[in-house]
C-alpha atoms as a PDB file:
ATOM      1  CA  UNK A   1       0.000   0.000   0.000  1.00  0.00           C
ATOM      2  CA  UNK A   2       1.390   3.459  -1.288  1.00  0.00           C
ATOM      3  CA  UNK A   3       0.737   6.154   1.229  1.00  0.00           C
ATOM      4  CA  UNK A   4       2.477   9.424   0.854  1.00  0.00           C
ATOM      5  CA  UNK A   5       4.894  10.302   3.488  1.00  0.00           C
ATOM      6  CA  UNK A   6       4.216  13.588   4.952  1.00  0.00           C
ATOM      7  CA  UNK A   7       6.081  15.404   7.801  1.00  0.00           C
ATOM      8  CA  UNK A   8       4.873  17.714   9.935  1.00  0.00           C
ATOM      9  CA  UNK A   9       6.348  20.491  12.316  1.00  0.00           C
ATOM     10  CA  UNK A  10       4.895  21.262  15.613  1.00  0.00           C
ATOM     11  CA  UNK A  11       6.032  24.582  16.624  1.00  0.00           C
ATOM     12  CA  UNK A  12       4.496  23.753  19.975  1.00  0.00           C
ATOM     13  CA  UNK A  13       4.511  27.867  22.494  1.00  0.00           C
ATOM     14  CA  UNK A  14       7.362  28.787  20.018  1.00  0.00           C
ATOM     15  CA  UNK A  15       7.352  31.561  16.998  1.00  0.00           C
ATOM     16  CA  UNK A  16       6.650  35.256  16.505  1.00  0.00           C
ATOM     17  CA  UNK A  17       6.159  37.280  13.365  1.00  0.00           C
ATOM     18  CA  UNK A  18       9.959  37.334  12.697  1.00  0.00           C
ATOM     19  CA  UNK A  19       9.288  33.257  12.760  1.00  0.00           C
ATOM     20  CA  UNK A  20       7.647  33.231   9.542  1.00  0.00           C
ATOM     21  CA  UNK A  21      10.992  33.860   7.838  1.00  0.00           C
ATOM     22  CA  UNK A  22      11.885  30.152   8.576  1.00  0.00           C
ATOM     23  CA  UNK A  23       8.416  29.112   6.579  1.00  0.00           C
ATOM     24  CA  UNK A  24      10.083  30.864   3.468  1.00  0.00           C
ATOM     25  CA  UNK A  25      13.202  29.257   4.195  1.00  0.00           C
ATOM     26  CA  UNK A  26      11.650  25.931   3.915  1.00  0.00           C
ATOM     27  CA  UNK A  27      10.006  26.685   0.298  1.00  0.00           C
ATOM     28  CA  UNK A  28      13.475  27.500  -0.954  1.00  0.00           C
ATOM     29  CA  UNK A  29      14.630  23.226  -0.560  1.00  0.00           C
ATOM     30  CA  UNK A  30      10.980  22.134  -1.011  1.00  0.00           C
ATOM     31  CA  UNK A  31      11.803  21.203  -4.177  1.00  0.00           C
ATOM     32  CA  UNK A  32       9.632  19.451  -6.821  1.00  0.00           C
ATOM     33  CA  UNK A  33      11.516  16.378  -6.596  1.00  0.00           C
ATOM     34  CA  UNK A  34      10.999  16.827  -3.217  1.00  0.00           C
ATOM     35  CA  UNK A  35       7.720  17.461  -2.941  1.00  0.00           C
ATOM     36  CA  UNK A  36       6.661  14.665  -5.342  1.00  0.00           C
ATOM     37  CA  UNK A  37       8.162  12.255  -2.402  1.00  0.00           C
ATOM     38  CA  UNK A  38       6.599  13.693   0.659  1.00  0.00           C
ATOM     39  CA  UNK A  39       4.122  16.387   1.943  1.00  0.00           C
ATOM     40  CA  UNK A  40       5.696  18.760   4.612  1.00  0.00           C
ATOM     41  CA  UNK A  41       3.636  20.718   6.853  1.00  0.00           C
ATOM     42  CA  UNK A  42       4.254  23.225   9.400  1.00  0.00           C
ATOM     43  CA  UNK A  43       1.981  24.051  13.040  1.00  0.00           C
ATOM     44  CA  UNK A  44       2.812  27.050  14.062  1.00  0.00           C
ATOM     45  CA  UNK A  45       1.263  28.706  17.198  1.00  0.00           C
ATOM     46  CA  UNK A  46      -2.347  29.806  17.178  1.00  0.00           C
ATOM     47  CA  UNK A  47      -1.438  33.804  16.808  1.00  0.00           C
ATOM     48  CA  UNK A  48       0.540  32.674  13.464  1.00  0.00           C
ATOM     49  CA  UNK A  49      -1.939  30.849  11.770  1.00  0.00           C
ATOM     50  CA  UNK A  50      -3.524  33.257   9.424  1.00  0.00           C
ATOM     51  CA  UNK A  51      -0.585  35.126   8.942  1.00  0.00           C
ATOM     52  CA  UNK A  52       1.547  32.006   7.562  1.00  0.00           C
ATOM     53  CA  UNK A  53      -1.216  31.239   5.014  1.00  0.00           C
ATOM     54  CA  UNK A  54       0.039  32.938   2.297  1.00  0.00           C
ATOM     55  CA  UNK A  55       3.462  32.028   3.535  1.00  0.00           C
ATOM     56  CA  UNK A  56       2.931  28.209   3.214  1.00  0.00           C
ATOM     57  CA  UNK A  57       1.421  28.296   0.053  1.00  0.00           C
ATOM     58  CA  UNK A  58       4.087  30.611  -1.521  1.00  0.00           C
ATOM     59  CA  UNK A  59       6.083  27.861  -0.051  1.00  0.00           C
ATOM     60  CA  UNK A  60       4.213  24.987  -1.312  1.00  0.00           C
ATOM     61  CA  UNK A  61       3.905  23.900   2.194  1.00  0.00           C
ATOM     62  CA  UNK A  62       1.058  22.635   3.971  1.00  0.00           C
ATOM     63  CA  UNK A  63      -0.679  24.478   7.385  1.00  0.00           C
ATOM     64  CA  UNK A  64      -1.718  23.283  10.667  1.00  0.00           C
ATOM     65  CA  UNK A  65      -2.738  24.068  14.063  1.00  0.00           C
ATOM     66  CA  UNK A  66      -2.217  22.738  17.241  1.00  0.00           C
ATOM     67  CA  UNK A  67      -5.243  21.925  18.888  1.00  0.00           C
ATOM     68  CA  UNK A  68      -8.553  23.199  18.985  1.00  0.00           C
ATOM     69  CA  UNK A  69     -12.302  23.103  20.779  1.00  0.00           C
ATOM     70  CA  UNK A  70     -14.640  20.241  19.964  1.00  0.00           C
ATOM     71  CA  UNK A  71     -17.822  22.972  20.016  1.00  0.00           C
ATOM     72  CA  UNK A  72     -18.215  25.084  16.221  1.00  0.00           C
ATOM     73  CA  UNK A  73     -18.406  28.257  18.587  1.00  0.00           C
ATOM     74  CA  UNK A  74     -19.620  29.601  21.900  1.00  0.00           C
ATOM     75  CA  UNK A  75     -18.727  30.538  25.415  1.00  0.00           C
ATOM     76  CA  UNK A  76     -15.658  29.235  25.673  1.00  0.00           C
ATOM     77  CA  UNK A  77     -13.071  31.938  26.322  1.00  0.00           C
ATOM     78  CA  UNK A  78      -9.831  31.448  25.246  1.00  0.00           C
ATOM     79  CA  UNK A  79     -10.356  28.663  23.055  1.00  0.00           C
ATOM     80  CA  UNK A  80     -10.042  28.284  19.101  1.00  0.00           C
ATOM     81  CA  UNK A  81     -12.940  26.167  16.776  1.00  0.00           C
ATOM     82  CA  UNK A  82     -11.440  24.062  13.968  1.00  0.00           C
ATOM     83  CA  UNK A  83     -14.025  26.193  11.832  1.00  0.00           C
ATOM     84  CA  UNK A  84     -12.240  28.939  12.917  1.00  0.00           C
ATOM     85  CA  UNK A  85      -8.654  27.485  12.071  1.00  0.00           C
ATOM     86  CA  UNK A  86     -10.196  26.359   8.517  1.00  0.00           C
ATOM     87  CA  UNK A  87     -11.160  29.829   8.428  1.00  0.00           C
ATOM     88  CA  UNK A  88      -7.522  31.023   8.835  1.00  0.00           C
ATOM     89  CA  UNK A  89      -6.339  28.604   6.606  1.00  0.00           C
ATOM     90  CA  UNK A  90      -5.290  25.521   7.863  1.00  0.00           C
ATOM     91  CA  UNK A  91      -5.747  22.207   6.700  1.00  0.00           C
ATOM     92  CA  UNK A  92      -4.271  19.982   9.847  1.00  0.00           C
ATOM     93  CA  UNK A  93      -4.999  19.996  13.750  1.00  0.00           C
ATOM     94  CA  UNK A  94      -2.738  18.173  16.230  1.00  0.00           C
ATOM     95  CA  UNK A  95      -5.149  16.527  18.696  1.00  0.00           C
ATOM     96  CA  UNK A  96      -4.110  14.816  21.875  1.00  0.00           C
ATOM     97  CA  UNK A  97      -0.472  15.905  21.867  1.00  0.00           C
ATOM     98  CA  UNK A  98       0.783  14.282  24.958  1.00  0.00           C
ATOM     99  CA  UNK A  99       1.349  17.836  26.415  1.00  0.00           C
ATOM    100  CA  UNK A 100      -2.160  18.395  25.915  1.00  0.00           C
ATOM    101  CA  UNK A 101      -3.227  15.044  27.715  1.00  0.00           C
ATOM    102  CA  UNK A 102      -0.293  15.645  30.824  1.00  0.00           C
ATOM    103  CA  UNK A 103      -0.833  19.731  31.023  1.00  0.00           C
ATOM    104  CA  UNK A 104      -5.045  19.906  30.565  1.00  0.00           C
ATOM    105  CA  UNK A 105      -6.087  16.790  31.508  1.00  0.00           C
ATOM    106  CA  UNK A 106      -7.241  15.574  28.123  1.00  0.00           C
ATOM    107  CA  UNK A 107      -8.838  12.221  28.150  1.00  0.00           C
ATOM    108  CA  UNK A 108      -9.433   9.611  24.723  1.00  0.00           C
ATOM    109  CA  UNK A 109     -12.916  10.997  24.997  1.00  0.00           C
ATOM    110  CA  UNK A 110     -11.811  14.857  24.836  1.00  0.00           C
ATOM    111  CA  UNK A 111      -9.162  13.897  21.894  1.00  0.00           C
ATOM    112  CA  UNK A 112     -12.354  11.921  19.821  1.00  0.00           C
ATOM    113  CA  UNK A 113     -14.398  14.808  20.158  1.00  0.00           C
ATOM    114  CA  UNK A 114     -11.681  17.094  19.399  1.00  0.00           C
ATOM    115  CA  UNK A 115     -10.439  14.992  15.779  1.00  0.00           C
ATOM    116  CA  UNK A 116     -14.305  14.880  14.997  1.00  0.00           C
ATOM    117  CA  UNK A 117     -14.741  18.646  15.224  1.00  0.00           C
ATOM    118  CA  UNK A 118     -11.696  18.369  13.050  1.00  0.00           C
ATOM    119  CA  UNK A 119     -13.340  16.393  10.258  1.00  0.00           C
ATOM    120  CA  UNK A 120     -16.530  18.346  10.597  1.00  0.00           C
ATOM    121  CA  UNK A 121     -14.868  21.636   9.608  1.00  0.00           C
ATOM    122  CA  UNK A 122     -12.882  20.040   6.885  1.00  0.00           C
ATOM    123  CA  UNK A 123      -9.677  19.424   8.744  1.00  0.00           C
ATOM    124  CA  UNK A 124      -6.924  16.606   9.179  1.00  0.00           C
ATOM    125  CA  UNK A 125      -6.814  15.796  12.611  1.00  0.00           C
ATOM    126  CA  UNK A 126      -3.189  14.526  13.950  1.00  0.00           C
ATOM    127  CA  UNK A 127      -4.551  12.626  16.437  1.00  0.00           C
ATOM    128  CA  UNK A 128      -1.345  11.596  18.818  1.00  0.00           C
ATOM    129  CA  UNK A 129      -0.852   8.171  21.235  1.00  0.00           C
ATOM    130  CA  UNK A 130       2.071   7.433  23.042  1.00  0.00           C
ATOM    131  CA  UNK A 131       3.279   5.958  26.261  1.00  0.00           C
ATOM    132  CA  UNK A 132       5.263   7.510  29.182  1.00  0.00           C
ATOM    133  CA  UNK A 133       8.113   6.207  30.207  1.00  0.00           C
ATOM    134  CA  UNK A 134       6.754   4.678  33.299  1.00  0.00           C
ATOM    135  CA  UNK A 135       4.195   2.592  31.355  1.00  0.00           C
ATOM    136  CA  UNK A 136       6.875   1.111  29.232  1.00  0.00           C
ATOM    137  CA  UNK A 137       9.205  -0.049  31.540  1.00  0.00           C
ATOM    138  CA  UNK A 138       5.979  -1.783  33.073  1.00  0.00           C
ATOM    139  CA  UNK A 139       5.506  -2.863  30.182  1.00  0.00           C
ATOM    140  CA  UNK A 140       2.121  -1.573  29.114  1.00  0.00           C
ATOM    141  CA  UNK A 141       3.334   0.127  26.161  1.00  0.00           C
ATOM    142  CA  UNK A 142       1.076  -1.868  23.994  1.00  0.00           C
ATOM    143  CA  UNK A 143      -1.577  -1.672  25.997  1.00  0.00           C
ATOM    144  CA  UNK A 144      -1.839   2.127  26.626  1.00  0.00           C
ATOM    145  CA  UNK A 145      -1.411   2.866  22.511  1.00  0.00           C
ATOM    146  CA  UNK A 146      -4.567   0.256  22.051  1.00  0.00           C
ATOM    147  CA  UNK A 147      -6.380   2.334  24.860  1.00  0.00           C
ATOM    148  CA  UNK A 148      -5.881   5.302  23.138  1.00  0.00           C
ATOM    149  CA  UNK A 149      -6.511   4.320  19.217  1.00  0.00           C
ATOM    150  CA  UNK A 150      -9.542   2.682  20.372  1.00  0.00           C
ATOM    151  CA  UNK A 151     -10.809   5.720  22.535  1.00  0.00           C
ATOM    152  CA  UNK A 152      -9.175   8.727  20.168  1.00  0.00           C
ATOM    153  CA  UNK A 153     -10.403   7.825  16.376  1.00  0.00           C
ATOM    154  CA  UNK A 154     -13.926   8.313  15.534  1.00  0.00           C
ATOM    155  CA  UNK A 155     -15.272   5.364  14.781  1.00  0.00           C
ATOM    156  CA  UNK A 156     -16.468   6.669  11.203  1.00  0.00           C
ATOM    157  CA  UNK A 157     -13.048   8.508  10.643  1.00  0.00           C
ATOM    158  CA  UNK A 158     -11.926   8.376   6.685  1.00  0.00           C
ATOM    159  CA  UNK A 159      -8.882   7.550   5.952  1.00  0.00           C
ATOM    160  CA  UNK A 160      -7.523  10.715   5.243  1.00  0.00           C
ATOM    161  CA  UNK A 161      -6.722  11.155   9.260  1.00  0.00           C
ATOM    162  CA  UNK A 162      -3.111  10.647  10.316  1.00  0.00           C
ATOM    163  CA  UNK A 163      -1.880   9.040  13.933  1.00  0.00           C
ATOM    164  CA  UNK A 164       1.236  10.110  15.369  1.00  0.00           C
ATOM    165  CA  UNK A 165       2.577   7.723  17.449  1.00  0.00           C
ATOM    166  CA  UNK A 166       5.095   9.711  20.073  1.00  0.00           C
ATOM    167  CA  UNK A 167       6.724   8.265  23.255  1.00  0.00           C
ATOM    168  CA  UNK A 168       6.254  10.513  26.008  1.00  0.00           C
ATOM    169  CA  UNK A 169       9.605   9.485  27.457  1.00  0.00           C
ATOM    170  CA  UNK A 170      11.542  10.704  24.302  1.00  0.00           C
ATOM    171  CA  UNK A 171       9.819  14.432  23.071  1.00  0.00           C
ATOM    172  CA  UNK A 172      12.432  16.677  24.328  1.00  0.00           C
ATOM    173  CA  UNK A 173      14.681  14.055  25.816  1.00  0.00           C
ATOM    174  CA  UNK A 174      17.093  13.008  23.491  1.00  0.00           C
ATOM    175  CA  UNK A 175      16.449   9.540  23.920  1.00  0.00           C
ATOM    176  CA  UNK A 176      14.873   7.369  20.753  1.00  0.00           C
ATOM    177  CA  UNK A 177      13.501   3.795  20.837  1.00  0.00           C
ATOM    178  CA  UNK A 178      15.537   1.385  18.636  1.00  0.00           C
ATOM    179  CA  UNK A 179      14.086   0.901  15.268  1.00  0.00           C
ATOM    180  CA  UNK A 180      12.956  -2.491  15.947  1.00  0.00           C
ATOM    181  CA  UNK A 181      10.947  -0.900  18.859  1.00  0.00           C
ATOM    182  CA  UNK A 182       9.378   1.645  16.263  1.00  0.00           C
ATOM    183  CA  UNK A 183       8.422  -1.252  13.734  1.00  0.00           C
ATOM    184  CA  UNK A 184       6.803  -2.859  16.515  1.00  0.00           C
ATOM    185  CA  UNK A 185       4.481  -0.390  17.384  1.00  0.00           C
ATOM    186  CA  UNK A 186       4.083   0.769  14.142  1.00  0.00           C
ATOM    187  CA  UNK A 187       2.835  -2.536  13.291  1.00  0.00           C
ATOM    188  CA  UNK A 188       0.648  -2.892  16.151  1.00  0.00           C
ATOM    189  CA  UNK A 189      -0.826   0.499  15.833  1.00  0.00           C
ATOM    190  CA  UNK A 190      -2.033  -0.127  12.231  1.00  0.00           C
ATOM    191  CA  UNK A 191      -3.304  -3.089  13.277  1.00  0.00           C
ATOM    192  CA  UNK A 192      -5.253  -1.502  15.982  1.00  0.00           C
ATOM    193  CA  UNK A 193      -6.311   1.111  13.737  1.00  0.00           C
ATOM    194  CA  UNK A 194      -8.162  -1.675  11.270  1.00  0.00           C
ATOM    195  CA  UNK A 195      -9.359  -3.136  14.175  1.00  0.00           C
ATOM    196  CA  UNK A 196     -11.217   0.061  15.212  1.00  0.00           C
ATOM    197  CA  UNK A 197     -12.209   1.168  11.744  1.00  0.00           C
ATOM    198  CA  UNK A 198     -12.480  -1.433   9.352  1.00  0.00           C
ATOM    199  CA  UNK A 199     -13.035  -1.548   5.996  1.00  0.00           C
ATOM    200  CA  UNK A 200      -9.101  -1.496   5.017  1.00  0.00           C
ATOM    201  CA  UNK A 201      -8.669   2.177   6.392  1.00  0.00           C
ATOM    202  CA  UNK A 202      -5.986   0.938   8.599  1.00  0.00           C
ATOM    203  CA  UNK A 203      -3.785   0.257   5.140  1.00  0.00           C
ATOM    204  CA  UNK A 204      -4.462   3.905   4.179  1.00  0.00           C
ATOM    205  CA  UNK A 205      -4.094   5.678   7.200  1.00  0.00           C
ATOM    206  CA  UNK A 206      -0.338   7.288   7.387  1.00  0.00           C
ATOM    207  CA  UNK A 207       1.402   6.900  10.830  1.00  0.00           C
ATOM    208  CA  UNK A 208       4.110   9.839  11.885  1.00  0.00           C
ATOM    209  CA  UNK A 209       6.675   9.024  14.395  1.00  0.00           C
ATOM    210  CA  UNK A 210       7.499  11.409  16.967  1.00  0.00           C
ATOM    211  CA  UNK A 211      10.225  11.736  19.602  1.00  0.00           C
ATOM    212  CA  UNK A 212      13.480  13.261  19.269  1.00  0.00           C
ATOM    213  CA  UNK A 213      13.525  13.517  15.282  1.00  0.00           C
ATOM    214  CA  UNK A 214      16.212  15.466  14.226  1.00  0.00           C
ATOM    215  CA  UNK A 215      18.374  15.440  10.904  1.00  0.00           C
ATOM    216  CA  UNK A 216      20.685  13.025  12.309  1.00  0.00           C
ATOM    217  CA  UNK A 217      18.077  10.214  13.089  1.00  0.00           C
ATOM    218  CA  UNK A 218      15.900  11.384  10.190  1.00  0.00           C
ATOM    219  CA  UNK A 219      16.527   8.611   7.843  1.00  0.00           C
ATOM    220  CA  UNK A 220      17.508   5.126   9.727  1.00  0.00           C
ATOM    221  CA  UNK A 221      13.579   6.107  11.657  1.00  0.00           C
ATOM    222  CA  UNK A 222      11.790   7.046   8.474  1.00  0.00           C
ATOM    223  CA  UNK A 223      12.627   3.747   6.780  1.00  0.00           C
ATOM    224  CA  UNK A 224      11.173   1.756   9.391  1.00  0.00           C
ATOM    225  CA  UNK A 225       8.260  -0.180   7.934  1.00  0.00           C
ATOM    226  CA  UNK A 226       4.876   1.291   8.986  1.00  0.00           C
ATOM    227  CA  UNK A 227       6.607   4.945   9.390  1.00  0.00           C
ATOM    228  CA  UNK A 228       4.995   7.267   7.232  1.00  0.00           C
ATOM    229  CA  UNK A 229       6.808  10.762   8.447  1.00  0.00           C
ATOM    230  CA  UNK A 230       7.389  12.273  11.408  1.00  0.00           C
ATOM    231  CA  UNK A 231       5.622  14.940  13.552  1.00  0.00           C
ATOM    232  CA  UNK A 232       8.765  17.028  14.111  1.00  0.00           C
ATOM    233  CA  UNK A 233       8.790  19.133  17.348  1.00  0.00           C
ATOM    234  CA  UNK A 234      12.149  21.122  18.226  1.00  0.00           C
ATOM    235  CA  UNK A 235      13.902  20.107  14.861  1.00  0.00           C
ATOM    236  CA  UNK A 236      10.892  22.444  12.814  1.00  0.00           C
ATOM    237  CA  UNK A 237      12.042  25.519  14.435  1.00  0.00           C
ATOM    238  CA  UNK A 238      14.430  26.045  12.252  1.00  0.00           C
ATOM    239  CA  UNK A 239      14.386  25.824   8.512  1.00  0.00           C
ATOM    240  CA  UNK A 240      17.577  23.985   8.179  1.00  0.00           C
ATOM    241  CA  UNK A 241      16.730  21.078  10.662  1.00  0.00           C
ATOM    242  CA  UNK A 242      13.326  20.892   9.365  1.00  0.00           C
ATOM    243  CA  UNK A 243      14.332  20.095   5.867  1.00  0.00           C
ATOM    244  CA  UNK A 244      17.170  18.420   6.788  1.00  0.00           C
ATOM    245  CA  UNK A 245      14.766  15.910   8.269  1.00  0.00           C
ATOM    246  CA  UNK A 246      12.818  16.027   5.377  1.00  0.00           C
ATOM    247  CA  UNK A 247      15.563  15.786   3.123  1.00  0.00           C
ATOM    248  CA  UNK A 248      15.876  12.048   4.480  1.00  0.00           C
ATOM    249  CA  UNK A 249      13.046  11.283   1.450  1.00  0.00           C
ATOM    250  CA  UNK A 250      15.658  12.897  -1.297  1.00  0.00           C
END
C-alpha cells in the first residue's frame, strides 16, 4: 500500500512574526523532486496561523494548528474552533499531543471529540498516542497505545486522518527507541487502527513518528516499515533542521 509520506512540524509555544521567515526558508529546498516524495507541513502557534497562510502556500507547504475546541463556537473563552482554524487557513490539527493530555487533563474521549470537530470543519486531525516512560518499563506500552486508538479515532473517521505515534519518554529528551521498537508499534498500531475502523482504512491511514527527530536520526527512523513521516517538534524551528529531516526522502 502506497501512502504518501508527509512530515509535519509542531512549533508547539514557540514563533513570533519574525518566525515566519523560517516558513520561506523551507520553500526555498521544497523542491519538486521533493515534494513529489513527501508532503511537509508546518503548526505554528495559534497567533501565526492566518498570517503564515500565504506564507505556506508561496512555499508549497502545507498548514496546521495545534489543537482546537470540539464545540463550532460559543462561550468558551480562550479557546479556538477548527471552523475557525479552517477559516484562517489551515488544513491539519494536532489533537491529543501528549502535552495536551499531561498539562489539561485531556482524556481519549476529549481527543475523539476534538479529531471529529476536526473532520466536521474540513480538517486533518493529527490525532497523537504514546506511552510515558513509566508505562513502558511496566511494560504496558502496547496496551496504553490500544487504549488510546480505540478511545481517540472516531469510529467513522476516513482515511484521510493521520496518527502520530510519540513516546512521552523521548519528546524533548534526546532519547529514541531502537528501530525495531518503532516497527513494533508501528505494526501494532495499524493493526489496531483496522481493528477500530475497518473496511481497510488501517492500510491507508499514514502513521508519523514522533520523539526526538532530528536530521541526524531522520533517515535510519523514516525507513522503518509502517513509518509514514514524522511529527517534528524542536527540529521544525528552524528551517535547516526541518528540511534536513525532510531531506531524508531525497
Amino acid at each position: 500500500m502506497t501512502r504518501r509520506p508527509l512530515v509535519a512540524g509542531n512549533w508547539k509555544m514557540h514563533g513570533l512574526r519574525a518566525s515566519l521567515a523560517e516558513i520561506e526558508a523551507m520553500g526555498v529546498d521544497y523542491d519538486a523532486a521533493l515534494r513529489g516524495r513527501a508532503e511537509l507541513v508546518v503548526c505554528p502557534p495559534a497567533t501565526l496561523v492566518a498570517l503564515a497562510r500565504d506564507i505556506a502556500v508561496r512555499a508549497g507547504l502545507g498548514l496546521g494548528a495545534q489543537d482546537c475546541h470540539a464545540e463550532a463556537s460559543g462561550a468558551h473563552t480562550g479557546d479556538i474552533s477548527a471552523e475557525m482554524l479552517r477559516d484562517a487557513g489551515a488544513a491539519y490539527v494536532i489533537v491529543g499531543h501528549s502535552e495536551r493530555r499531561a498539562d489539561h487533563g485531556e482524556t481519549n474521549a476529549d481527543v475523539e471529540a476534538k479529531a471529529a470537530a476536526a473532520l466536521r470543519a474540513g480538517l486533518a486531525p493529527i490525532i497523537c498516542v504514546g506511552e510515558t516512560r513509566a508505562e513502558r518499563e511496566a511494560g504496558e506500552a502496547l496496551a496504553v497505545v490500544a487504549a488510546q486508538i480505540e478511545g481517540s479515532l472516531p469510529s467513522d473517521a476516513p482515511a484521510q486522518i493521520v496518527v502520530a505515534y510519540e513516546p512521552v519518554w523521548a519528546i524533548g529528551t534526546g532519547l529514541t527507541p531502537t528501530p525495531q521498537d518503532v516497527a513494533d508499534m508501528h505494526a501494532f498500531a495499524r493493526a489496531r487502527i483496522e481493528a477500530r475502523l475497518g473496511g481497510g482504512k488501517g492500510a491507508h491511514i499514514r502513521i508519523l513518528y514522533g520523539g526526538s527527530v532530528k536530521p541526524a536520526n531522520a533517515r535510519e527512523l523514516l525507513s522503518v516499515p509502517n513509518v509514514d513521516g514524522a511529527l517534528v517538534g524542536g527540529a521544525s524551528l528552524g528551517a535547516r533542521d526541518f528540511m534536513g529531516v525532510a531531506a531524508a526522502y531525497r
